[in-house]
Structure formats: structure tokens, C-alpha cells
PDB file of N, CA and C in Angstrom:
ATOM      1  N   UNK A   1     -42.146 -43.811 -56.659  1.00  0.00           N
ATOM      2  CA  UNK A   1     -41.004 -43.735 -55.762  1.00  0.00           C
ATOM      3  C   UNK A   1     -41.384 -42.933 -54.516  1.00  0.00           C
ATOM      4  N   UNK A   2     -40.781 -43.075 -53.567  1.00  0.00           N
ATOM      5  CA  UNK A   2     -40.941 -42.754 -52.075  1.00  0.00           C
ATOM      6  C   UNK A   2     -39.905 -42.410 -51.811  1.00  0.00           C
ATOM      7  N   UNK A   3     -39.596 -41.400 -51.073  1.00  0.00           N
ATOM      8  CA  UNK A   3     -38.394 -40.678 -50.198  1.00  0.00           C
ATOM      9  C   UNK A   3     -38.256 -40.897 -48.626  1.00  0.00           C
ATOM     10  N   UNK A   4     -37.086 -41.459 -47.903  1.00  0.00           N
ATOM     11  CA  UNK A   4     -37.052 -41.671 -46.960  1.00  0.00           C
ATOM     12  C   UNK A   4     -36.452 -40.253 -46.447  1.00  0.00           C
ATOM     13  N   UNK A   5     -36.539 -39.588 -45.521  1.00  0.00           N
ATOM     14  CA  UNK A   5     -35.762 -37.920 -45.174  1.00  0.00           C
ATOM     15  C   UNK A   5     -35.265 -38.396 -43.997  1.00  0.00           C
ATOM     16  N   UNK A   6     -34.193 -38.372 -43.356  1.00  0.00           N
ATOM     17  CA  UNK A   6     -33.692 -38.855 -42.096  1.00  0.00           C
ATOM     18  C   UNK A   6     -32.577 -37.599 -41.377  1.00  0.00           C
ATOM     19  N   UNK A   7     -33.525 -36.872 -40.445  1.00  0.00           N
ATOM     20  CA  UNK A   7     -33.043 -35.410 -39.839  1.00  0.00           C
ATOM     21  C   UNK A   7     -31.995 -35.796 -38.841  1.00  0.00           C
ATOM     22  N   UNK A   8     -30.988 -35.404 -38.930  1.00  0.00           N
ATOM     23  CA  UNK A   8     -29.893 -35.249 -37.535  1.00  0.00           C
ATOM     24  C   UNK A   8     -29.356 -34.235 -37.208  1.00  0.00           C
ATOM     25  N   UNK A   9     -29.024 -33.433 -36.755  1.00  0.00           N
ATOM     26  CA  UNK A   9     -28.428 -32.061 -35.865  1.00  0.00           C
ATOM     27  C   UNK A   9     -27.619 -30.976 -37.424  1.00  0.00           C
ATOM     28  N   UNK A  10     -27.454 -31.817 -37.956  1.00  0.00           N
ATOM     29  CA  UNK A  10     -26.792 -30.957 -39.114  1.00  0.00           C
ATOM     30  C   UNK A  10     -27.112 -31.125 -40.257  1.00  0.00           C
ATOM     31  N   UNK A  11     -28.266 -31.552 -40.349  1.00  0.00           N
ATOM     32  CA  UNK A  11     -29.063 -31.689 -41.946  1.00  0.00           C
ATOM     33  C   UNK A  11     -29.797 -33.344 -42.172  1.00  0.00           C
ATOM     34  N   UNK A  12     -30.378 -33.096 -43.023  1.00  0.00           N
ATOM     35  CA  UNK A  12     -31.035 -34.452 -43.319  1.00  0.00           C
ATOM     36  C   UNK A  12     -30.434 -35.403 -44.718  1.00  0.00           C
ATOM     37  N   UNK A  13     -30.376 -36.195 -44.547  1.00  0.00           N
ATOM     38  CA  UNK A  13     -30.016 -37.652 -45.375  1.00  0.00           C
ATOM     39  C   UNK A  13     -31.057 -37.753 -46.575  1.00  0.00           C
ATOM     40  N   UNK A  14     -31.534 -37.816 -47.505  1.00  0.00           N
ATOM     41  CA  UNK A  14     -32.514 -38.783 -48.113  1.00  0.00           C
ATOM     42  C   UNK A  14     -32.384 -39.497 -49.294  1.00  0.00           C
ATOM     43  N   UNK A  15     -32.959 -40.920 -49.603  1.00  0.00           N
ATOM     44  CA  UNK A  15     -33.051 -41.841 -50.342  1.00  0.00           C
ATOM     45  C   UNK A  15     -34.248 -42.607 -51.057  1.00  0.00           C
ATOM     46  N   UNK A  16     -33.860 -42.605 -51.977  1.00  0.00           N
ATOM     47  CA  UNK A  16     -35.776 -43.289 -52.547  1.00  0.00           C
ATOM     48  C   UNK A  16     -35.744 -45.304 -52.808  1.00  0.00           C
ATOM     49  N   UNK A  17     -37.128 -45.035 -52.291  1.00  0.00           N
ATOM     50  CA  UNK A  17     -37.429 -46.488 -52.245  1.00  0.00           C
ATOM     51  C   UNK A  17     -38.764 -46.960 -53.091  1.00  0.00           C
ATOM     52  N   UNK A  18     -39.016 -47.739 -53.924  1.00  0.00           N
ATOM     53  CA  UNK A  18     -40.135 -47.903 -54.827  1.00  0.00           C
ATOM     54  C   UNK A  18     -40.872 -48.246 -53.976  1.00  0.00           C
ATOM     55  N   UNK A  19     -41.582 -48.374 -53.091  1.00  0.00           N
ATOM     56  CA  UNK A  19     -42.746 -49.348 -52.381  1.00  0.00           C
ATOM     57  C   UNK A  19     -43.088 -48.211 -51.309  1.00  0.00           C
ATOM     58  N   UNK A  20     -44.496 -48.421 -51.117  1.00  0.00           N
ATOM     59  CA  UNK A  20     -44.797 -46.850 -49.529  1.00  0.00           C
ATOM     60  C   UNK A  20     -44.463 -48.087 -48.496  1.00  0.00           C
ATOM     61  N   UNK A  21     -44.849 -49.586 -48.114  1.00  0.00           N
ATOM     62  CA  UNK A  21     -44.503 -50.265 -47.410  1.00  0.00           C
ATOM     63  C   UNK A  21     -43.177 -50.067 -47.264  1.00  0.00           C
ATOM     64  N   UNK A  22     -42.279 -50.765 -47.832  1.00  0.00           N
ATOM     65  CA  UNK A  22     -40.952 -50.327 -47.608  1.00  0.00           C
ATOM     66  C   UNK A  22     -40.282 -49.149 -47.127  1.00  0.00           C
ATOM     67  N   UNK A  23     -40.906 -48.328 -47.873  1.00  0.00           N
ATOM     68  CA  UNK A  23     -40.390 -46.734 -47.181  1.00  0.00           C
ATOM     69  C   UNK A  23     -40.621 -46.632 -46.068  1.00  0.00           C
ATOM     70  N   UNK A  24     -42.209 -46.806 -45.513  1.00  0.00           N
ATOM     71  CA  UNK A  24     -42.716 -46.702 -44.034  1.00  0.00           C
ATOM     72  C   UNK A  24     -41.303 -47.289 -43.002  1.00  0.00           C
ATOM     73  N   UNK A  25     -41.427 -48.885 -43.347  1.00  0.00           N
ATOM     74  CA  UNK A  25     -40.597 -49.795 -42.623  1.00  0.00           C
ATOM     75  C   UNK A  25     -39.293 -48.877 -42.158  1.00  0.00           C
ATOM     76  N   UNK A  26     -38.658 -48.863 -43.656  1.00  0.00           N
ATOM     77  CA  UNK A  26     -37.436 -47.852 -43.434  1.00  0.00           C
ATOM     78  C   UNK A  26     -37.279 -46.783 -41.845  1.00  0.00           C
ATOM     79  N   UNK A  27     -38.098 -46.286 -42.282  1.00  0.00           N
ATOM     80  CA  UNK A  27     -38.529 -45.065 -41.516  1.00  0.00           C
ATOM     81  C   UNK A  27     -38.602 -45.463 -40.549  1.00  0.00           C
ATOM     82  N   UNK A  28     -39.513 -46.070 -40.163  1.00  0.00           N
ATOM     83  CA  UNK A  28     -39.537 -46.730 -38.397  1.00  0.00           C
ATOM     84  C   UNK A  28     -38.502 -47.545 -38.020  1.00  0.00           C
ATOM     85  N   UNK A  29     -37.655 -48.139 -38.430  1.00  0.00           N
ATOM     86  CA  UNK A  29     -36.536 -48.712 -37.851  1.00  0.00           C
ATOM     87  C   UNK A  29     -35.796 -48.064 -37.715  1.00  0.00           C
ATOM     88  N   UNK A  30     -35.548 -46.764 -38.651  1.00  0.00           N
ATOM     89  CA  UNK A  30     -34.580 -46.039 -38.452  1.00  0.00           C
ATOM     90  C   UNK A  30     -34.903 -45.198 -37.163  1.00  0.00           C
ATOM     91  N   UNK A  31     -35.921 -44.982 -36.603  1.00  0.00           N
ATOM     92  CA  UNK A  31     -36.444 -43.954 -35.654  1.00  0.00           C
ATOM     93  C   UNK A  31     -36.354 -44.899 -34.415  1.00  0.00           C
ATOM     94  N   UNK A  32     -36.274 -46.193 -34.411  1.00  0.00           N
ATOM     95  CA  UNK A  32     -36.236 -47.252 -33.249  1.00  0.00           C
ATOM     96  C   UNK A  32     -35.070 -47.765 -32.957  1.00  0.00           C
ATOM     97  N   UNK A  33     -34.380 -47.492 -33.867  1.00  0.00           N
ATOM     98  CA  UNK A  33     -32.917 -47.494 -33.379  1.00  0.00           C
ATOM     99  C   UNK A  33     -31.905 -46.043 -33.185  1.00  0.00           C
ATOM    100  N   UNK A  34     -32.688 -45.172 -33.771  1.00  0.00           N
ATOM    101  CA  UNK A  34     -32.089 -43.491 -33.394  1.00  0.00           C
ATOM    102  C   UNK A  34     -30.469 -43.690 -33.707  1.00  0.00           C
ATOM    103  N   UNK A  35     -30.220 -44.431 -35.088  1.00  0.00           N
ATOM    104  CA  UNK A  35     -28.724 -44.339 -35.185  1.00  0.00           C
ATOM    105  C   UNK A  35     -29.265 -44.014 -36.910  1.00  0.00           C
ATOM    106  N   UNK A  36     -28.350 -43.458 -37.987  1.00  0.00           N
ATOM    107  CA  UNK A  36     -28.166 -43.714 -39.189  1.00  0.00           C
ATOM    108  C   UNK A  36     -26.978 -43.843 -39.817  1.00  0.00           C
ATOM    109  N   UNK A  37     -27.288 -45.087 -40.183  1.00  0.00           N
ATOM    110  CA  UNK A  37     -25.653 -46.265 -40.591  1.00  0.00           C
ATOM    111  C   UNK A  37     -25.511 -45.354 -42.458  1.00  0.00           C
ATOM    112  N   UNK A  38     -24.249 -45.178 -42.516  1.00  0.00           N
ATOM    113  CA  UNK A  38     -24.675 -44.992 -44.241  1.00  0.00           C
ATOM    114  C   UNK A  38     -22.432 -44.933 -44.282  1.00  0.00           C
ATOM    115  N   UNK A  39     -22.349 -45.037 -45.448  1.00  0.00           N
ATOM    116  CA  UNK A  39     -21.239 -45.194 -46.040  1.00  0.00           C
ATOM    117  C   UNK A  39     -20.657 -43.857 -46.876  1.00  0.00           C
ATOM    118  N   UNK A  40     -19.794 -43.427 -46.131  1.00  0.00           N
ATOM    119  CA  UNK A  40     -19.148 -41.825 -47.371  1.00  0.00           C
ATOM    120  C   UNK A  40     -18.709 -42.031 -48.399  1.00  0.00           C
ATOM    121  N   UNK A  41     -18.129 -40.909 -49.058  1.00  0.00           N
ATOM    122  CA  UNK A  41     -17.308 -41.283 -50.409  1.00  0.00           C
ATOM    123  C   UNK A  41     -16.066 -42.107 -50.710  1.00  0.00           C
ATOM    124  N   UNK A  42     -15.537 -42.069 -49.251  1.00  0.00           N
ATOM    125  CA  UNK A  42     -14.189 -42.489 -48.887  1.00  0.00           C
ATOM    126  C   UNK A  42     -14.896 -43.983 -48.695  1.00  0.00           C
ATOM    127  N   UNK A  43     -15.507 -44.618 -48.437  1.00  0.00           N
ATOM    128  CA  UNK A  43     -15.855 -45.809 -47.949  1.00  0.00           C
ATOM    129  C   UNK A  43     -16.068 -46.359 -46.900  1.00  0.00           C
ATOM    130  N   UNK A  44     -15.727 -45.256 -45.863  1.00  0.00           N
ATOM    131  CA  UNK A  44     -15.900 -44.999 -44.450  1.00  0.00           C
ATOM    132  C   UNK A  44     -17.455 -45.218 -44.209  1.00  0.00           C
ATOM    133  N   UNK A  45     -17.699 -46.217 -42.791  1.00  0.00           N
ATOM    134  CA  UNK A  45     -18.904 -46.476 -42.521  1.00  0.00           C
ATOM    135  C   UNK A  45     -19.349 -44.922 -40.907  1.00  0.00           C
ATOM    136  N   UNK A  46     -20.273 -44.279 -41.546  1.00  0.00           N
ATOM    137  CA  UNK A  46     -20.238 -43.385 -40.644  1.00  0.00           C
ATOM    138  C   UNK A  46     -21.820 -43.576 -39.703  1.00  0.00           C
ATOM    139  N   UNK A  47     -21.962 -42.958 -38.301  1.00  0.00           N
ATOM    140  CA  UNK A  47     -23.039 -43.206 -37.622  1.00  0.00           C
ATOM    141  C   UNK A  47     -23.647 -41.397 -37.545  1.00  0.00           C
ATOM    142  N   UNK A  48     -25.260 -41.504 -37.510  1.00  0.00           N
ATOM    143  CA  UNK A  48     -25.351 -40.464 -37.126  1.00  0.00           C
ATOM    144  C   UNK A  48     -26.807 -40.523 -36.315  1.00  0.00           C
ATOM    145  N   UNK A  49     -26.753 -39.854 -35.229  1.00  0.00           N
ATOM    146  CA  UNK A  49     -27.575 -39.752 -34.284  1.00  0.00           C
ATOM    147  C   UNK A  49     -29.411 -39.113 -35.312  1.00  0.00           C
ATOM    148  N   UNK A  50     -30.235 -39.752 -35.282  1.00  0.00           N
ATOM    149  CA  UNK A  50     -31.256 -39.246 -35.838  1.00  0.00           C
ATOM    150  C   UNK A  50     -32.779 -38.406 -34.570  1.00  0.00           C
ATOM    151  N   UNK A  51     -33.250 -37.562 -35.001  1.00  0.00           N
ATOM    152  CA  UNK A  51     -34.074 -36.459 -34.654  1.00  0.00           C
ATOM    153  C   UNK A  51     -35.424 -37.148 -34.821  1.00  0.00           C
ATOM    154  N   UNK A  52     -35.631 -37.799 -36.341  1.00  0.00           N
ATOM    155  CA  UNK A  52     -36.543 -38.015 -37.011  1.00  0.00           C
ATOM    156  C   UNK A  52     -36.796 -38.351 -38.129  1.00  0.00           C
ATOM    157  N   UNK A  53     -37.785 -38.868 -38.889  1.00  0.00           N
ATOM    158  CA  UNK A  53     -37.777 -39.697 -39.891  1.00  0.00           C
ATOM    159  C   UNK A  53     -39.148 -39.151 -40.458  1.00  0.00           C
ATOM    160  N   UNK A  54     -38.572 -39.163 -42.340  1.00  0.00           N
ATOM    161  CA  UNK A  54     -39.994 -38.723 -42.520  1.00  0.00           C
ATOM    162  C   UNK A  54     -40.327 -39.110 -44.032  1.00  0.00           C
ATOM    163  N   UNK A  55     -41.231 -39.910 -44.525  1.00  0.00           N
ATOM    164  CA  UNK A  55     -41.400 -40.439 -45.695  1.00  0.00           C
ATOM    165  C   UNK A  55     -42.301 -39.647 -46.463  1.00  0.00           C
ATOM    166  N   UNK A  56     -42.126 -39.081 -47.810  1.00  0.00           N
ATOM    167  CA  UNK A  56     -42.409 -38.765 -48.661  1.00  0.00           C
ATOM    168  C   UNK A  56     -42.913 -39.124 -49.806  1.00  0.00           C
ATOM    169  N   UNK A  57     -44.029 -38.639 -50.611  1.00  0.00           N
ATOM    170  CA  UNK A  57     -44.056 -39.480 -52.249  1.00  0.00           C
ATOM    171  C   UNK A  57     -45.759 -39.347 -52.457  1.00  0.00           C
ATOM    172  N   UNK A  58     -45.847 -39.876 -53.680  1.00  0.00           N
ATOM    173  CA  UNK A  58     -47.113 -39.211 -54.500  1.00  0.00           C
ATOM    174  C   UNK A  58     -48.113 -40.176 -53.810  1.00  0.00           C
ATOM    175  N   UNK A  59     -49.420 -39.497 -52.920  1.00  0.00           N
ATOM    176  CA  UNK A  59     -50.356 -40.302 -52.338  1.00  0.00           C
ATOM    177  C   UNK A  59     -50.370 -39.930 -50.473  1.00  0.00           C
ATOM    178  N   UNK A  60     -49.284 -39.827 -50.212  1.00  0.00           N
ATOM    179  CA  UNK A  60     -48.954 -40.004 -48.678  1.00  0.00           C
ATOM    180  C   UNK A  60     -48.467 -38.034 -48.346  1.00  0.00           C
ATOM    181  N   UNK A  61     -49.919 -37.640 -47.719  1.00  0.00           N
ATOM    182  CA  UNK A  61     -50.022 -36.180 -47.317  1.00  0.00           C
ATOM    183  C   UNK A  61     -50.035 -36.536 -45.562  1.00  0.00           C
ATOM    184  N   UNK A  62     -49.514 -35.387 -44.987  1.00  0.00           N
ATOM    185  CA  UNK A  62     -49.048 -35.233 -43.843  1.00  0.00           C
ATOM    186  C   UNK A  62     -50.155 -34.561 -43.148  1.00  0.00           C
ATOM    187  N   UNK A  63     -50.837 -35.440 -41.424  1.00  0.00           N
ATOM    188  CA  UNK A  63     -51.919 -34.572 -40.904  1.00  0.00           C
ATOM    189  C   UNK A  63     -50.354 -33.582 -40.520  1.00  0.00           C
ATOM    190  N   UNK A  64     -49.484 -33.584 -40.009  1.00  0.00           N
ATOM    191  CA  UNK A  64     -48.724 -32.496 -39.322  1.00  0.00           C
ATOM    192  C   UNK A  64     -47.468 -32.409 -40.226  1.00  0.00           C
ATOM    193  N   UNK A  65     -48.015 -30.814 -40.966  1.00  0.00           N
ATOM    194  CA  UNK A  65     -46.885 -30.785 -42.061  1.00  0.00           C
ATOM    195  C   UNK A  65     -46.289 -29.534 -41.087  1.00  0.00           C
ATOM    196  N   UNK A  66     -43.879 -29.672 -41.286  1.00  0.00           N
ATOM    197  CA  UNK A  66     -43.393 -29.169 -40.762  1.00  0.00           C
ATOM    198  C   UNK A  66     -43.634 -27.931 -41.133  1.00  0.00           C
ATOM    199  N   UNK A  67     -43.347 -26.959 -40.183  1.00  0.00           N
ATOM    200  CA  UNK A  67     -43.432 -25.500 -40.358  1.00  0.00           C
ATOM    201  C   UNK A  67     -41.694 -24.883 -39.630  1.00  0.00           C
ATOM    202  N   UNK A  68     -41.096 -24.180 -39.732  1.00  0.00           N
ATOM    203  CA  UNK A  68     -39.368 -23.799 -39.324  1.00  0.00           C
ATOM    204  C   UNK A  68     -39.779 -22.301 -39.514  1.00  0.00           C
ATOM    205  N   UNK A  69     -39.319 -21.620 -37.766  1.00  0.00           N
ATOM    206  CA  UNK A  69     -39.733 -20.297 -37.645  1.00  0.00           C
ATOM    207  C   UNK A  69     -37.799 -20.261 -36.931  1.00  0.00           C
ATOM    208  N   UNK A  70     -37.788 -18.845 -36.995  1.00  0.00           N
ATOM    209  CA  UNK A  70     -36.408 -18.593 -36.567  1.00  0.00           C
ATOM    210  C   UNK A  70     -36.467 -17.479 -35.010  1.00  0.00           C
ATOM    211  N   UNK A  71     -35.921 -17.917 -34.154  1.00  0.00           N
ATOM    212  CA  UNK A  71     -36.210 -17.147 -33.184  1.00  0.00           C
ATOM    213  C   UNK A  71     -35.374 -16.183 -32.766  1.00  0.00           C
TER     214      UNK A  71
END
């Protein structure tokens, strides 16, 4: 399994996908359209502006892993 992480101004989203192809895909469409479509509890279709996209999972290591300093 693969983790899609999808960052927007107030936290990140994430969802797993069996395939690293698929996940990748995920990921880049979501970053090429800079929107994330997803559905609440209520059933409400909500939009949220995305930062960045970042796929996760056993095999796939990061040349630029995040680092969060507080200023």
C-alpha cells in the first residue's frame, strides 16, 4: 500500500492506494490541478486549495525529505 498526503493551509488529507503507479498519478494530478475534491461526513462535496502532494510507502525514499523549523 501507498499513501497519497495532500498539504493545504490547514493540514494534510491522506489516503492509500495499492499500486506506486497509481499513487504517483494521484499525486500529480492532484498538484496540476491545485484543487482537492473530497466528500465530508455530511455528504457535502468540499474543495481545498493544495500546497503539495506527497506519496509515501515501502520502497519509495525521498532525495528531499521534509524538515519543519518554527520561527
Amino acid at each position: 500500500m501507498f499513501t497519497v498526503k495532500v498539504y493545504t493551509k490547514y493540514g494534510y488529507f491522506q489516503y492509500e492506494v495499492k499500486e506506486m503507479a497509481s499513487a504517483l498519478e494521484h499525486a500529480q494530478l492532484i498538484m496540476e490541478r491545485r484543487v482537492y475534491r473530497r466528500s465530508n461526513e455530511r455528504g457535502e462535496v468540499e474543495f481545498h486549495e493544495v500546497i503539495k502532494t506527497k506519496v509515501c510507502g515501502e520502497g519509495l525514499a525521498s532525495e528531499y525529505p521534509d524538515t519543519f523549523k518554527r520561527t
